[in-house]
PDB file of N, CA and C in Angstrom:
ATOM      1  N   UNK A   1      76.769  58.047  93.728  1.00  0.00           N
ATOM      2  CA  UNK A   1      76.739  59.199  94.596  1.00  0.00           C
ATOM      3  C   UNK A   1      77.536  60.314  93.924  1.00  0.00           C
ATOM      4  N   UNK A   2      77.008  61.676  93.714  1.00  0.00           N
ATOM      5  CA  UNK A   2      77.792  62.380  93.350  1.00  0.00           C
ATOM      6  C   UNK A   2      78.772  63.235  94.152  1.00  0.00           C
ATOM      7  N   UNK A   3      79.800  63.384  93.577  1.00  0.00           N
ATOM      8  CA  UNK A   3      80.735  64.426  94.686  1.00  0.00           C
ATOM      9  C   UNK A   3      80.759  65.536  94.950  1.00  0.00           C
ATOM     10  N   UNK A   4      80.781  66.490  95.589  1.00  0.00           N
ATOM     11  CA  UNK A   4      81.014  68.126  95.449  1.00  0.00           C
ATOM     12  C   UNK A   4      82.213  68.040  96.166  1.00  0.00           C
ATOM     13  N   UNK A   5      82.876  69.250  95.893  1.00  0.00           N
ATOM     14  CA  UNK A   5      84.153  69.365  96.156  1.00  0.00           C
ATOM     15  C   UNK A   5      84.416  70.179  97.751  1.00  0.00           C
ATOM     16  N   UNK A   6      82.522  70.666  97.958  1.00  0.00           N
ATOM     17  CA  UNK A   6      82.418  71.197  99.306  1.00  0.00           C
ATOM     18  C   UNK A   6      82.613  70.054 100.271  1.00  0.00           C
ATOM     19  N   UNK A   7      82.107  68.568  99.957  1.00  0.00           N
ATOM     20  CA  UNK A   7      82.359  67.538 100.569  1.00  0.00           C
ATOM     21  C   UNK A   7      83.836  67.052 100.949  1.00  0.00           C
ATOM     22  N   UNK A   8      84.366  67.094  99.892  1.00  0.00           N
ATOM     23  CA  UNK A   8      85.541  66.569  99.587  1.00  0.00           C
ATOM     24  C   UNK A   8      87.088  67.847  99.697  1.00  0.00           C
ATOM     25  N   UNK A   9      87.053  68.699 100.297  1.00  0.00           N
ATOM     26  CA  UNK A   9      87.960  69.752 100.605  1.00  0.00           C
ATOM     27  C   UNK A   9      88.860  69.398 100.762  1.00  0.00           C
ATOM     28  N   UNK A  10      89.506  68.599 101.562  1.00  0.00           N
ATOM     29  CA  UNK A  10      90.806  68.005 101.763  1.00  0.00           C
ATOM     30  C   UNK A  10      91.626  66.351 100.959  1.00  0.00           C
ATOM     31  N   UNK A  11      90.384  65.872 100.294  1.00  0.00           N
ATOM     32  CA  UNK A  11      90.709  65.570  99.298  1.00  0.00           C
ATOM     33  C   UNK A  11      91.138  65.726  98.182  1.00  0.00           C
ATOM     34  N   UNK A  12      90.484  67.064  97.384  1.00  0.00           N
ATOM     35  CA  UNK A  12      90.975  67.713  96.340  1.00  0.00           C
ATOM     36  C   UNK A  12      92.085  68.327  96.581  1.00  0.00           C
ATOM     37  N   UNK A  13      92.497  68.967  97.756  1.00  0.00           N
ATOM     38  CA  UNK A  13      93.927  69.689  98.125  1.00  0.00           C
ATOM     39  C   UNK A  13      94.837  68.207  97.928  1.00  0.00           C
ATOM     40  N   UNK A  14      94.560  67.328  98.109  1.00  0.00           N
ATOM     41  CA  UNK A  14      95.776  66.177  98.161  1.00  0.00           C
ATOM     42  C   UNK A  14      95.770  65.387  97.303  1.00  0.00           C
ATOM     43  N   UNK A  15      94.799  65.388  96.221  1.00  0.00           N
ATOM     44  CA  UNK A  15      95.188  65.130  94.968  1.00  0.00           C
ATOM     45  C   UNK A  15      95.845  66.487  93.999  1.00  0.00           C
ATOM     46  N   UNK A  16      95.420  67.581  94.233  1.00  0.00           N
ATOM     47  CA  UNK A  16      96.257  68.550  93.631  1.00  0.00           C
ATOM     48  C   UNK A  16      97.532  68.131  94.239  1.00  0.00           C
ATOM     49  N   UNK A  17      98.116  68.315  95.023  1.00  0.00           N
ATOM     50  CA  UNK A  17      99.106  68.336  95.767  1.00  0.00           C
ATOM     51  C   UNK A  17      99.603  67.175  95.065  1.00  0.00           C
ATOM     52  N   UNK A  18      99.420  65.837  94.416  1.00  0.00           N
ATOM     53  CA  UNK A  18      99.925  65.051  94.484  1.00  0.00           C
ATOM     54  C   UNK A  18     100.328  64.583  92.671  1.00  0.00           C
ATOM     55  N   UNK A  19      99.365  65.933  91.742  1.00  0.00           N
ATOM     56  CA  UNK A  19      99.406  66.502  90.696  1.00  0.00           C
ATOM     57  C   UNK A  19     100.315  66.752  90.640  1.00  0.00           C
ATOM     58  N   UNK A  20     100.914  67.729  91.355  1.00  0.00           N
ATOM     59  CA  UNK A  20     102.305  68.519  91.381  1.00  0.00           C
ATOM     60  C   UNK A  20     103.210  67.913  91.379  1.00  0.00           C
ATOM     61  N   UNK A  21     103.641  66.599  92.365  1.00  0.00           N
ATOM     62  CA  UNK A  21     104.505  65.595  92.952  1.00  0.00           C
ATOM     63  C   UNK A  21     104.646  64.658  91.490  1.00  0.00           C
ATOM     64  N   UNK A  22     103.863  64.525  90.986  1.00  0.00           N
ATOM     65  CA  UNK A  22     103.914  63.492  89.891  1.00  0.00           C
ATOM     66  C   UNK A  22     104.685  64.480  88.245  1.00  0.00           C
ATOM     67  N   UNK A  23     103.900  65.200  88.379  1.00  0.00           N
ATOM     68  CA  UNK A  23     105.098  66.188  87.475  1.00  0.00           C
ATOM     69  C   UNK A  23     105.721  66.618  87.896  1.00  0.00           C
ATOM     70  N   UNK A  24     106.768  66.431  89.234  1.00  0.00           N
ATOM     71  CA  UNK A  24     107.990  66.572  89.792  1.00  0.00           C
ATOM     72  C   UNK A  24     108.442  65.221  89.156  1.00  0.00           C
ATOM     73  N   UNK A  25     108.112  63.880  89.468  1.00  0.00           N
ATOM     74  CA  UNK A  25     108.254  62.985  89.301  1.00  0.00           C
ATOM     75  C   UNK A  25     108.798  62.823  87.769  1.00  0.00           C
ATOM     76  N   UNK A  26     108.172  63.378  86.956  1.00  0.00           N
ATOM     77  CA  UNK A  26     108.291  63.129  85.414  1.00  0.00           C
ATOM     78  C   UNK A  26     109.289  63.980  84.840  1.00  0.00           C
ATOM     79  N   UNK A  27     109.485  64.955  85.737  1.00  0.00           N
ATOM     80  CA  UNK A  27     110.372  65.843  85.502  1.00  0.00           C
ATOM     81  C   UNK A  27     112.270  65.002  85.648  1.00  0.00           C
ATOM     82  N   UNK A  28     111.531  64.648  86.957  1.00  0.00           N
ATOM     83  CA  UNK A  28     113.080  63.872  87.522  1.00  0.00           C
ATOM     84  C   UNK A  28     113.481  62.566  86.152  1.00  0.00           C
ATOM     85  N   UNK A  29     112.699  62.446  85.668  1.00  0.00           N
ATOM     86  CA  UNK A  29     113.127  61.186  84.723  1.00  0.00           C
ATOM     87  C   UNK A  29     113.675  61.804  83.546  1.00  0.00           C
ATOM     88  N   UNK A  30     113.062  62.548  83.137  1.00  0.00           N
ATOM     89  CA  UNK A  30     113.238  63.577  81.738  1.00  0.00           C
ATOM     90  C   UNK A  30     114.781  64.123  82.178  1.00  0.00           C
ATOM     91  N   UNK A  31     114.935  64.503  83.228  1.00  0.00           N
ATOM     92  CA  UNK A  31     116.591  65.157  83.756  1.00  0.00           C
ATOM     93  C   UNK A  31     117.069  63.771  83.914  1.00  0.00           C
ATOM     94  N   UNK A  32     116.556  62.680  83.912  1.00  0.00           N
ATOM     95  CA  UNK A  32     117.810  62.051  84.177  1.00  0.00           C
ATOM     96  C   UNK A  32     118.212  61.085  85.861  1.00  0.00           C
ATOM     97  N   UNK A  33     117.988  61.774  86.424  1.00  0.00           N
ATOM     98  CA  UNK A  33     117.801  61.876  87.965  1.00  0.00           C
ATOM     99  C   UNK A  33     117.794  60.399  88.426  1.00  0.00           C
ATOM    100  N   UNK A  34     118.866  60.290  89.620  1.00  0.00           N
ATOM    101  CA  UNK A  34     118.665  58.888  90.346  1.00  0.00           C
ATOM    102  C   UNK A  34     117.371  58.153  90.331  1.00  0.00           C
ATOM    103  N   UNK A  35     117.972  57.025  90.050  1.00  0.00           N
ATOM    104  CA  UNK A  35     116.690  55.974  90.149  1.00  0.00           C
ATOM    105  C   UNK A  35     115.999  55.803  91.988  1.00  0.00           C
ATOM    106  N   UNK A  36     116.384  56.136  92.594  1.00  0.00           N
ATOM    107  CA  UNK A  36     116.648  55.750  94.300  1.00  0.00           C
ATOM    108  C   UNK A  36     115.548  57.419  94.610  1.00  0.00           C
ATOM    109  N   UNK A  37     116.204  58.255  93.879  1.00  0.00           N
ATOM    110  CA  UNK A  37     115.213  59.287  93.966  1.00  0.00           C
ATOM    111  C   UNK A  37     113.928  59.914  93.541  1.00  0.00           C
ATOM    112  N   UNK A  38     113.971  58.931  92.247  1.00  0.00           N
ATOM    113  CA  UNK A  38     112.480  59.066  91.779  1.00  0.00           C
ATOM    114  C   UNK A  38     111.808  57.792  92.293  1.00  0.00           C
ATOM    115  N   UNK A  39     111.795  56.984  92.290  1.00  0.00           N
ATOM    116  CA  UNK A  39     111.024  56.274  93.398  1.00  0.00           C
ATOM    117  C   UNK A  39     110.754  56.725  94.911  1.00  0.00           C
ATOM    118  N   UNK A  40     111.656  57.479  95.511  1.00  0.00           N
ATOM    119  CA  UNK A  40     111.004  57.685  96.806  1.00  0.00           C
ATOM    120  C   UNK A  40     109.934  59.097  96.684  1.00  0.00           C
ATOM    121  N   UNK A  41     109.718  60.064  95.611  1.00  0.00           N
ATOM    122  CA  UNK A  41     109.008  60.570  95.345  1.00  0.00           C
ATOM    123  C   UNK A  41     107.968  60.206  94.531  1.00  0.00           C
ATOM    124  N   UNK A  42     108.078  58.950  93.740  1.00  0.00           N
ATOM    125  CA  UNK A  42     107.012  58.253  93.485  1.00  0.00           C
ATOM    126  C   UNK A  42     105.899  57.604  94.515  1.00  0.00           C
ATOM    127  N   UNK A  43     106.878  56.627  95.374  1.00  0.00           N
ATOM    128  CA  UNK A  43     105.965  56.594  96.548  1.00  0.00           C
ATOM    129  C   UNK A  43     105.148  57.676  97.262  1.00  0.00           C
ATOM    130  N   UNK A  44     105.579  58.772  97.151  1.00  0.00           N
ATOM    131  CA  UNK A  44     104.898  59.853  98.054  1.00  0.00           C
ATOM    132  C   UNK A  44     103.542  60.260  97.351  1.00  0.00           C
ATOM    133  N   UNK A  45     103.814  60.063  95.821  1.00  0.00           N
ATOM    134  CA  UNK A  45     102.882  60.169  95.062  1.00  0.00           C
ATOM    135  C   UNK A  45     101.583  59.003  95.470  1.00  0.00           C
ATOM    136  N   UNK A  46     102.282  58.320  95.432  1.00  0.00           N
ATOM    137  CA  UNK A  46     101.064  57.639  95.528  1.00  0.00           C
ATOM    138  C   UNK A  46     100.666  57.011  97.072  1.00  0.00           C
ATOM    139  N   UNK A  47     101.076  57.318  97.874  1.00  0.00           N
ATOM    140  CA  UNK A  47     100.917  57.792  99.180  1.00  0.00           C
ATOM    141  C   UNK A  47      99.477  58.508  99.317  1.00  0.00           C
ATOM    142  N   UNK A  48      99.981  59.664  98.673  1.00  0.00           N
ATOM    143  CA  UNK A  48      98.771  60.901  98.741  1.00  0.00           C
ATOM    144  C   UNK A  48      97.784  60.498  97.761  1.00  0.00           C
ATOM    145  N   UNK A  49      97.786  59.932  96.782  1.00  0.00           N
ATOM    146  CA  UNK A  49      96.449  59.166  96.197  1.00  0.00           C
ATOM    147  C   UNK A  49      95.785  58.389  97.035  1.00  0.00           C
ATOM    148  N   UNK A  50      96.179  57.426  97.636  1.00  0.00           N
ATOM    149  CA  UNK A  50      95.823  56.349  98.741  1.00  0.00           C
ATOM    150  C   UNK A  50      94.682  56.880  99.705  1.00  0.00           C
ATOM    151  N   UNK A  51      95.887  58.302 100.054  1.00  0.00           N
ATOM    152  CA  UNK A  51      95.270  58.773 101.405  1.00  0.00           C
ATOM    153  C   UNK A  51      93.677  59.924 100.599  1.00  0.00           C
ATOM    154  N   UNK A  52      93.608  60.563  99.445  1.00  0.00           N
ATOM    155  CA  UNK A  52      92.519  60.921  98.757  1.00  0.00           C
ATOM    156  C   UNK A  52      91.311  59.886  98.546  1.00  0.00           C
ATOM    157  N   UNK A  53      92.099  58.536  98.555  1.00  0.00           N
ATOM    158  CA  UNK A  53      90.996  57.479  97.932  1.00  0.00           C
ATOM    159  C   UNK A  53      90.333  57.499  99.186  1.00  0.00           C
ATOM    160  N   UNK A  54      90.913  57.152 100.293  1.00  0.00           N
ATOM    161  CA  UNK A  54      90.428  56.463 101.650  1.00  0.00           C
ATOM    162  C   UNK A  54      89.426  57.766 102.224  1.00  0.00           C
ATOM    163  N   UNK A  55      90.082  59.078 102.053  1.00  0.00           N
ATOM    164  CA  UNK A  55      88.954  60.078 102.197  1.00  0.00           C
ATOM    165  C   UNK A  55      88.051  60.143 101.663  1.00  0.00           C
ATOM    166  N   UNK A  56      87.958  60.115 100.391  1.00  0.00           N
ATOM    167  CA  UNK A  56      86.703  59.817  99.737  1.00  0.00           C
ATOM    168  C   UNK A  56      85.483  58.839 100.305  1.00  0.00           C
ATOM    169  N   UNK A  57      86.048  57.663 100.069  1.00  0.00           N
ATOM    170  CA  UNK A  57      85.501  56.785 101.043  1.00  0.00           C
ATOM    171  C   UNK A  57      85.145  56.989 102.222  1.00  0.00           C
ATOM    172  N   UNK A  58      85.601  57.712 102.880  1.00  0.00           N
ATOM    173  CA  UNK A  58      85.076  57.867 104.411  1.00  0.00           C
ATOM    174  C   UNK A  58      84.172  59.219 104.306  1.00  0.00           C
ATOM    175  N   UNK A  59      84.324  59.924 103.688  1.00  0.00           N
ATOM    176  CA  UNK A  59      83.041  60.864 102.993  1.00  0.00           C
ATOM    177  C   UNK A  59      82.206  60.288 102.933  1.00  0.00           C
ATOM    178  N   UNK A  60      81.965  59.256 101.908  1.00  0.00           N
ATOM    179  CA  UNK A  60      80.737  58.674 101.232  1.00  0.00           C
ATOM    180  C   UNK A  60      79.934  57.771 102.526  1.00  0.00           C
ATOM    181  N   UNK A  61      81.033  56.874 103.186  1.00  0.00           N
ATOM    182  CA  UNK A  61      80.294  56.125 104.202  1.00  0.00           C
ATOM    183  C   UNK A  61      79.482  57.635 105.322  1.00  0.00           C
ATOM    184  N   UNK A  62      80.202  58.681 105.365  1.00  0.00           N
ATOM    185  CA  UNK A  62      79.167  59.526 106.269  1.00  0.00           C
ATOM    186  C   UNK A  62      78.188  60.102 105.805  1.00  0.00           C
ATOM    187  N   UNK A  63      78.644  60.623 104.571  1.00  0.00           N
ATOM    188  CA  UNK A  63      77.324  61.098 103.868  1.00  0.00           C
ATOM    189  C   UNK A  63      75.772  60.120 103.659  1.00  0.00           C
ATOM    190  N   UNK A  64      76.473  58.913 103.584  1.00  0.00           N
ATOM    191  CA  UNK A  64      75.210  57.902 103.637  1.00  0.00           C
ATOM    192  C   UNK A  64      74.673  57.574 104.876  1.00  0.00           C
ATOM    193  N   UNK A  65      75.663  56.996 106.062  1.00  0.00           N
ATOM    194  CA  UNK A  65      75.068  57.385 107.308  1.00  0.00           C
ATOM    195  C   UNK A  65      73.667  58.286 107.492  1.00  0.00           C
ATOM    196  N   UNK A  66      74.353  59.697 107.399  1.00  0.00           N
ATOM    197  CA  UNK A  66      73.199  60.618 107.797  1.00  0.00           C
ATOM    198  C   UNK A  66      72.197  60.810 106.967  1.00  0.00           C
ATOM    199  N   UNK A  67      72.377  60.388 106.143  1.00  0.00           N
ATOM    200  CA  UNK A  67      71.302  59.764 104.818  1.00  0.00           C
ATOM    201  C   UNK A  67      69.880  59.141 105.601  1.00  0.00           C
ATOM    202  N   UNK A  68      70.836  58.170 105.577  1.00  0.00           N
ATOM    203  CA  UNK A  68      69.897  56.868 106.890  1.00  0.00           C
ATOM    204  C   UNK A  68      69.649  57.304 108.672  1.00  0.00           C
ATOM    205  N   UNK A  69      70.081  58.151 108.729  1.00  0.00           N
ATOM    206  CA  UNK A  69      69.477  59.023 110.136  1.00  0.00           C
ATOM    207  C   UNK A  69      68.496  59.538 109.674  1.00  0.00           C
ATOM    208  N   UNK A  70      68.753  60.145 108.931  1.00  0.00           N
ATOM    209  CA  UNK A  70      67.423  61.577 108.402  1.00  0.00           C
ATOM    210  C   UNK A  70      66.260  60.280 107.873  1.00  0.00           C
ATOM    211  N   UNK A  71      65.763  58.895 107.530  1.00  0.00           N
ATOM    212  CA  UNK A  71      64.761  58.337 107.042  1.00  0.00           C
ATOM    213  C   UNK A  71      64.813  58.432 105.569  1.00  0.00           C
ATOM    214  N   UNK A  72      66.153  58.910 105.285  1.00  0.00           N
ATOM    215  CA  UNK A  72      66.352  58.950 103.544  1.00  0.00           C
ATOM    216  C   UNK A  72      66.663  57.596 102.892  1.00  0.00           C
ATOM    217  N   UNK A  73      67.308  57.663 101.682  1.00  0.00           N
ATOM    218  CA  UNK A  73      67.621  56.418 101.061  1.00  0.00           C
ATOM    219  C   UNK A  73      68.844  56.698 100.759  1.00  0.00           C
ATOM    220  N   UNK A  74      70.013  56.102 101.238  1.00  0.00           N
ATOM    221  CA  UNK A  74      71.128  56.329 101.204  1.00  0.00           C
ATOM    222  C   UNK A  74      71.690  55.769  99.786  1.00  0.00           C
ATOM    223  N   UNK A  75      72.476  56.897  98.711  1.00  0.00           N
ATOM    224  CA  UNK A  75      72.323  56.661  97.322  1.00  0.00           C
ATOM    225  C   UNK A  75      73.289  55.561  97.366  1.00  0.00           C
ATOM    226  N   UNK A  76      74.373  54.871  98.521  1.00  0.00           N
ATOM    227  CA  UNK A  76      74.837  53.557  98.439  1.00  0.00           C
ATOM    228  C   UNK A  76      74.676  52.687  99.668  1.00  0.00           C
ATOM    229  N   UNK A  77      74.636  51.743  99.280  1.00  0.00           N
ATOM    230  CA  UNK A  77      74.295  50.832 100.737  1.00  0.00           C
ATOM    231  C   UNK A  77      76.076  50.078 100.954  1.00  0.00           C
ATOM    232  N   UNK A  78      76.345  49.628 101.957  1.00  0.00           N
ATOM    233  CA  UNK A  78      77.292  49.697 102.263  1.00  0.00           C
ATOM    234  C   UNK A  78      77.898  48.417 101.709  1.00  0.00           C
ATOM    235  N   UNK A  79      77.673  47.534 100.764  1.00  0.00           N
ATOM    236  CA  UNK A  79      78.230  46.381 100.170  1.00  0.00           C
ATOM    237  C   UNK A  79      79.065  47.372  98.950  1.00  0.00           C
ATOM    238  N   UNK A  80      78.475  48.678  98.439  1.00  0.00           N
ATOM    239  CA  UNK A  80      78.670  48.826  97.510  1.00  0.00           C
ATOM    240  C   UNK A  80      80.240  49.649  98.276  1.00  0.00           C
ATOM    241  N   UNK A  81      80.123  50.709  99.471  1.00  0.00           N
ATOM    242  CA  UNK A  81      80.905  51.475 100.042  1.00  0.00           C
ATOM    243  C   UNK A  81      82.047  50.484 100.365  1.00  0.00           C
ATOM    244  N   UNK A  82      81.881  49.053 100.725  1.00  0.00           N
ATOM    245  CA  UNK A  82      82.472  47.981 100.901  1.00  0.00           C
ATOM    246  C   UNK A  82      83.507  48.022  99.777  1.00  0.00           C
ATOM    247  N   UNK A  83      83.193  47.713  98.794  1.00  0.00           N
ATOM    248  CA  UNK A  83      83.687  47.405  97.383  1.00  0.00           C
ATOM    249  C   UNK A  83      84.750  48.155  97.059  1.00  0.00           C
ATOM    250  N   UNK A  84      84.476  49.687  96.961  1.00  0.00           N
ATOM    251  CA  UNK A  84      85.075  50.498  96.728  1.00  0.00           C
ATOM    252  C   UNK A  84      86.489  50.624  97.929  1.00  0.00           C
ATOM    253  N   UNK A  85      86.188  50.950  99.565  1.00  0.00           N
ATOM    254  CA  UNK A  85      87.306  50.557  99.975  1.00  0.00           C
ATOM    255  C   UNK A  85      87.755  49.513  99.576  1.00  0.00           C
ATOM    256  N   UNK A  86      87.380  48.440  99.471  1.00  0.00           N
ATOM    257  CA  UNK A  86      88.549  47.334  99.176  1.00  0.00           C
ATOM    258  C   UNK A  86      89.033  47.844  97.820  1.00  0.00           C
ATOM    259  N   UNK A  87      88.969  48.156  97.161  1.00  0.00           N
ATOM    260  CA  UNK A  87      89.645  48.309  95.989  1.00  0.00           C
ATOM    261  C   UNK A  87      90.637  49.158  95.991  1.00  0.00           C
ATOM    262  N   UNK A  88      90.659  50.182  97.368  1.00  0.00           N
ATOM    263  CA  UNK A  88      91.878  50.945  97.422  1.00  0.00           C
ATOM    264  C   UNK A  88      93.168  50.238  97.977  1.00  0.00           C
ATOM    265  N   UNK A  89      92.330  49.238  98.911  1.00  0.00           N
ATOM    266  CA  UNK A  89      93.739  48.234  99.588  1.00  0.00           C
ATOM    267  C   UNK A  89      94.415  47.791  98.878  1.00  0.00           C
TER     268      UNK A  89
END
């Protein structure tokens, strides 16, 4: 399935967003910076990946939905939409 980013709007804001956080992140190591503190901004990092993946995913399961309303052929069937969430867990 391909993506557009018209689909995916609040996904791309929270992987940018999480762009930023991670070269905060790299920054904090390069300075030096508590270990206690770059991990809890690590987590956040990847927090907001998590929460991009799971959007994605829930994109794709609607976009295919209405796929299969409209009498189309939905470009994934849901073993495959299956797959992919699990792989974010």
């Amino acid at each position: 399935m391909e993506l557009k980013e018209s689909m995916l709007g609040d996904a791309v804001t929270r992987l940018r967003r999480a762009q930023g956080q991670l070269g905060g992140v790299i920054a904090m190591i390069e300075a030096g910076e508590d270990c206690e503190k770059v991990l809890t901004q690590l987590a956040a990092v990847s927090k907001a990946l998590d929460r991009a993946g799971f959007k994605i995913v829930a994109t794709g399961m609607r976009y295919c939905e209405a796929a299969e309303s409209r009498g189309e052929q939905a470009p994934m069937d849901r073993a495959q939409l299956e797959k992919l969430f699990m792989a974010l867990a």
